[in-house]
Structures are given as C-alpha cells and as structure tokens.
Protein backbone atom coordinates (compact mmCIF):
# COMPACT_ATOMS: atom_id res chain seq x y z
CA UNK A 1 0.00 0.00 0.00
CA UNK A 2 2.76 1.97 0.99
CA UNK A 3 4.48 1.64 -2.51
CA UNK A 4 1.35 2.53 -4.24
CA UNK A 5 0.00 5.34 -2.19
CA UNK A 6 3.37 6.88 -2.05
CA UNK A 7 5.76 5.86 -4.66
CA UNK A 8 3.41 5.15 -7.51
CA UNK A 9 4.24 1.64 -8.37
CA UNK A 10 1.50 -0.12 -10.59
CA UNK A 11 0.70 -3.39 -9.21
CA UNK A 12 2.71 -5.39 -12.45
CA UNK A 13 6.18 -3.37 -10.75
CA UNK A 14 5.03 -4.28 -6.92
CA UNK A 15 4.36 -8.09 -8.38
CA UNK A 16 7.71 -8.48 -10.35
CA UNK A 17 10.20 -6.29 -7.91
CA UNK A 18 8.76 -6.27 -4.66
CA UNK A 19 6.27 -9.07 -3.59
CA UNK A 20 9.56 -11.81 -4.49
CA UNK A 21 11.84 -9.59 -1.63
CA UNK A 22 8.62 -10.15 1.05
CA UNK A 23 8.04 -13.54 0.30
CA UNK A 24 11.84 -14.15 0.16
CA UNK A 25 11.85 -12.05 4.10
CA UNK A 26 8.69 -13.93 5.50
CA UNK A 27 9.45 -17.70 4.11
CA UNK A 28 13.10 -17.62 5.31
CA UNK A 29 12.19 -16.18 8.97
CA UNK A 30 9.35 -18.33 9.44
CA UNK A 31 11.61 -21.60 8.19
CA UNK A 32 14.47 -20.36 10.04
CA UNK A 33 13.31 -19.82 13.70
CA UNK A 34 10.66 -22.71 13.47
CA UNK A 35 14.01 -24.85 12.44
CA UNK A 36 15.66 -23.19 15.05
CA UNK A 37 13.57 -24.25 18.03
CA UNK A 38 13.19 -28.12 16.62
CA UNK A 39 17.26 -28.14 16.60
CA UNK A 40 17.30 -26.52 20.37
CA UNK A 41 14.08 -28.30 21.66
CA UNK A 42 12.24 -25.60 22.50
CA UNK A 43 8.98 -26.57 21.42
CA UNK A 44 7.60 -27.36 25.16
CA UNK A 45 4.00 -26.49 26.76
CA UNK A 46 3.30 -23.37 27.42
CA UNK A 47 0.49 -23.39 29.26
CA UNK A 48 -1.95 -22.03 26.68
CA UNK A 49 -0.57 -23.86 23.55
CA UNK A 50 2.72 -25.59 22.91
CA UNK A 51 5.49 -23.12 22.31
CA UNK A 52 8.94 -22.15 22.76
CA UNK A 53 9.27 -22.90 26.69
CA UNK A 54 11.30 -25.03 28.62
CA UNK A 55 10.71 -28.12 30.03
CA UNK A 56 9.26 -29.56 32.49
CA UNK A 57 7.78 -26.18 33.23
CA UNK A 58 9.38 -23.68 35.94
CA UNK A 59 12.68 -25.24 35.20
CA UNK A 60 16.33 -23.39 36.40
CA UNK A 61 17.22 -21.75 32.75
CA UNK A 62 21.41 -21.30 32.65
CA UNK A 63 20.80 -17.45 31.52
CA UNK A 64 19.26 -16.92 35.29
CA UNK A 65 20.68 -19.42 37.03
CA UNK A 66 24.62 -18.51 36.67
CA UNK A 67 24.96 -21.15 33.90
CA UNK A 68 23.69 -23.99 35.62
CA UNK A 69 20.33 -25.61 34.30
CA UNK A 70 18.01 -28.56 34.94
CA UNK A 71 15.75 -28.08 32.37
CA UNK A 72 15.20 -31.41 30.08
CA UNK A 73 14.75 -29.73 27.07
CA UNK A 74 14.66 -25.66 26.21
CA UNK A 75 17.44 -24.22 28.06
CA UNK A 76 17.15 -20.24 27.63
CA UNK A 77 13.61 -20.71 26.13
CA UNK A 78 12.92 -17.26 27.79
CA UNK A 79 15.42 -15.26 25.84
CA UNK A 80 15.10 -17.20 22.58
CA UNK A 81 11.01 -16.00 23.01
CA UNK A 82 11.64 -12.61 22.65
CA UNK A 83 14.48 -12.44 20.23
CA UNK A 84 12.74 -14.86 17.48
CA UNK A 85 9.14 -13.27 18.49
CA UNK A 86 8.10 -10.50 20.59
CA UNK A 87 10.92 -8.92 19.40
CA UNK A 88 10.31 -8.77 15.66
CA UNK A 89 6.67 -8.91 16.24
CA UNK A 90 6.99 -5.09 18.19
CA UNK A 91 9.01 -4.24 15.65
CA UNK A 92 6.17 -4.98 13.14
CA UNK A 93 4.04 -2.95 15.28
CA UNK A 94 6.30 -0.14 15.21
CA UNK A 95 7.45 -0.37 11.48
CA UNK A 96 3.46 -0.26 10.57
CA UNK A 97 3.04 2.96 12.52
CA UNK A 98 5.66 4.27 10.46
CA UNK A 99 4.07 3.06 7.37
CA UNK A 100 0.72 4.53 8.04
CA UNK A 101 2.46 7.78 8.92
CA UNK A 102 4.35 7.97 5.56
CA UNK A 103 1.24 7.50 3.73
CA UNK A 104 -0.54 9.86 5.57
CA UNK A 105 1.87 12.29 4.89
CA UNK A 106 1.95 11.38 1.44
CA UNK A 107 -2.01 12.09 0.87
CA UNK A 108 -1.85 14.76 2.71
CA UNK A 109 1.02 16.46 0.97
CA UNK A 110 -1.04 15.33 -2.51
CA UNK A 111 -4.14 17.39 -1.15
CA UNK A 112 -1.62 20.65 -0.03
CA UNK A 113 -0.56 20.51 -4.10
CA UNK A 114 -3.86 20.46 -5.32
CA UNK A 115 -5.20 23.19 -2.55
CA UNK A 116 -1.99 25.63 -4.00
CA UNK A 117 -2.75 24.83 -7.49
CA UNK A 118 -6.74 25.39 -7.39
CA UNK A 119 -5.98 28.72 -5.28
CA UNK A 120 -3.05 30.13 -7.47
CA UNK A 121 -6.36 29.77 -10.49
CA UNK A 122 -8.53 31.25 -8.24
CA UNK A 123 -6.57 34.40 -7.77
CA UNK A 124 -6.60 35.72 -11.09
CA UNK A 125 -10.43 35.25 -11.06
CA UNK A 126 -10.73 37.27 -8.09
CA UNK A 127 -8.57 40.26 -9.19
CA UNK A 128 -10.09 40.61 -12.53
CA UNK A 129 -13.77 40.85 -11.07
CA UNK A 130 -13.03 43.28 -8.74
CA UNK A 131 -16.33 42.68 -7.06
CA UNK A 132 -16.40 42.25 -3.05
CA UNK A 133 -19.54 39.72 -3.65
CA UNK A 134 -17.96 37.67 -5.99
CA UNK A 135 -14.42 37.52 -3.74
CA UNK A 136 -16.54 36.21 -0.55
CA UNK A 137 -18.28 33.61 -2.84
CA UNK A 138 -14.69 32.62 -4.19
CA UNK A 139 -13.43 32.53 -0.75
CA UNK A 140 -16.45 30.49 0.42
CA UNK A 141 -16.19 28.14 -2.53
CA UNK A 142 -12.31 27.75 -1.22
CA UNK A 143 -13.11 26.89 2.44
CA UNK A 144 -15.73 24.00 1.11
CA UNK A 145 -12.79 22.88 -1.40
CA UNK A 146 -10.56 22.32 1.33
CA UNK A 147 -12.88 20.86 3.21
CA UNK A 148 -14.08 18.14 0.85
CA UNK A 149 -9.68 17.78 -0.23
CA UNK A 150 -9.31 17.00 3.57
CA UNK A 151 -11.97 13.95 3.97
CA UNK A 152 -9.29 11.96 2.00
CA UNK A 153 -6.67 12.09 4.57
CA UNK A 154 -8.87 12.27 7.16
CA UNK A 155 -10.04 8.81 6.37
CA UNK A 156 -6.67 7.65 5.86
CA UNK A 157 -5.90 8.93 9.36
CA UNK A 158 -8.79 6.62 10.87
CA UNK A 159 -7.60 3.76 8.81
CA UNK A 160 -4.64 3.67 10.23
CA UNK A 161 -5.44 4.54 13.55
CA UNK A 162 -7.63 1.32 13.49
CA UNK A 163 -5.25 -0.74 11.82
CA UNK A 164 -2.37 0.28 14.28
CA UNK A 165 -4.51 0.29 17.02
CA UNK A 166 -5.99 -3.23 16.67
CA UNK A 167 -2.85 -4.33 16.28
CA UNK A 168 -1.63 -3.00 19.45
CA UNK A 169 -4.64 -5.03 21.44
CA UNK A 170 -4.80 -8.14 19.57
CA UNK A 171 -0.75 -8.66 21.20
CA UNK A 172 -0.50 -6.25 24.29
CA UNK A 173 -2.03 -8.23 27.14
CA UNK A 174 0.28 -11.63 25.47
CA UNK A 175 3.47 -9.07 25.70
CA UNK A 176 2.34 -7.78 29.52
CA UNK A 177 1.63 -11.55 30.09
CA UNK A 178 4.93 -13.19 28.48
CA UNK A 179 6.70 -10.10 30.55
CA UNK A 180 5.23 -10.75 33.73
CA UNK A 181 5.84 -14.35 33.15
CA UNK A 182 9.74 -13.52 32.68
CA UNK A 183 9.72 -11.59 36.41
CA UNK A 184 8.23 -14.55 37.66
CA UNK A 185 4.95 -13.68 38.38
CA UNK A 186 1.70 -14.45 36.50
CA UNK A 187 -2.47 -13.60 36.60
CA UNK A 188 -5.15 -15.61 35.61
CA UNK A 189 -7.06 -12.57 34.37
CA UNK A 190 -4.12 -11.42 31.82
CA UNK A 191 -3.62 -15.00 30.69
CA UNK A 192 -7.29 -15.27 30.13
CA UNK A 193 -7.02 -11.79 27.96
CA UNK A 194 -3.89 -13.47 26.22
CA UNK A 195 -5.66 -16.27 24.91
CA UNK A 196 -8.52 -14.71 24.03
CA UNK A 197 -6.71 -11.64 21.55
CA UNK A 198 -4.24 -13.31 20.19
CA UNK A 199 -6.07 -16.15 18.42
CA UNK A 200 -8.61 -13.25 16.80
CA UNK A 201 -5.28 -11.80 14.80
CA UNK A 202 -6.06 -15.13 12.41
C-alpha cells in the first residue's frame, strides 16, 4: 500500500520487484526460527498452547541461574522468546506505525498541491472581477474545497489509527503476560485476555 500510495508503483512493478523480496523475508524467517527451536528443543507447553518454553515447566534456565540448568529440554527458552518473536513482532508494530504515517503524509502532501494549485487559479479570477460579492463567494467556494480535499486524509488517518490500534490489542495483554511471566509472576485474568486476543489476529 505503501508503494502505491506513495511511490506510484502499478501493481505489475510491486508483483515483479517487490512481492519476491517479502516472500523471500517472510518464508526464510518463518523456516528459520521454526528450524531453530526443533534443533534446540524448544517446542515445550506453554500453558496455553505448545510453544517455545522449557521443560518440564518452571525449570532453572542457565541465563538466570549462573549457567547452571536442569531443564530437560529448552534451556534459555525465555530469551530465545523474545528475540525470534516478541521482538520482531513489536518491531512490526512499530514499522506499521511508520508506514501509516508515511502515507498519511503522502495524501496529505497530494491534497496541499492540489489546494496551492486550485488557489493560485482562483486568484486571477478574483482580481479581474473586482467585485467584493464575488471575492466572498470565491473565498467560500475555497473553504468548502478544502474541506471536501481534507476527507481523504482524514479517512486515511482513521484507517490507520484502526489498523495500528488493533494491532496494538490483539498482542499487548500476550506481551504484559509473556513479561510478567519472565519476572516470575503471573495472573489468571491477563492470561485469560492473552488467549482470548491473540487467536482473533487469524
């Protein structure tokens, strides 16, 4: 969207330059860490699901325990969470904010243009009439022009807020929870909100 909206790639450019790159970015992750935690054992339960944990659960890990461990399988599983998930998954979060921004600003910018343009026209108009009547209506007819220019980004604006903002609940209470979980603490209420929001992502 970003591409489009901004950049003004056609959808034959997007399919031929850049879908290959984010297919290329998403396959190899995904295949990577899921290879990852087979090789290191750290598919364990997790309480809600199975997932990267150790095992049996409430194990010593080594990186809190000065390097000593009696965990069966999924030593470090707590580190290895965030780096090959919560970690790339915020920064998902945070690189769509950014996106939605850009393209905000790049509608918005797009509606400043035409605003300049339509006013330098209307200028002339207003000079050669002379007529006080005919500059209020011009003036008038400029305020409803900007106006109806600025529903565009405005609706872009609420896009993204919703986008961004969903985003945000579908995967704070799991962060709070996995975080709380860390410190060694946990509630029943947040794990109750984690497994409800996260599955609704899809």
């Amino acid at each position: 969207f970003l591409i489009r909206v901004k950049y003004g790639w056609n959808e034959k450019r997007i399919a031929r330059c850049a879908e290959p790159i984010m297919h290329a970015i998403t396959i190899t992750f995904a295949l990577g860490t899921s290879f990852l935690c087979l090789g290191l054992d750290l598919f364990n339960n997790s309480t809600l699901w199975c997932w990267v944990n150790a095992s049996p659960m409430g194990c010593d890990q080594s990186y809190a325990n000065d390097g000593v461990t009696n965990c069966e399988r999924g030593d470090n599983a707590g580190i290895y969470r965030w780096f090959i998930f919560y970690g790339p998954l915020w920064t998902c979060v945070f690189a769509c904010m950014v996106i939605m921004a850009l393209i905000f600003h790049s509608v918005r910018a797009q509606e400043n243009k035409l605003k300049q343009y339509q006013f330098s026209r209307s200028i002339p108009e207003a000079n050669k009439s002379g007529n006080q009547e005919m500059n209020a209506e011009l003036h008038n007819k400029r305020k409803e022009d900007d106006r109806r220019r600025t529903r565009q980004s405005r609706k872009v604006a609420h896009q993204a807020l919703r986008f961004v903002g969903v985003f945000y609940l579908t995967w704070l209470f799991a962060t709070v929870n996995r975080i709380m979980q860390a410190v060694g603490g946990t509630y029943f209420w947040l794990m109750l909100l984690h497994s409800v929001f996260v599955p609704m992502q899809g």
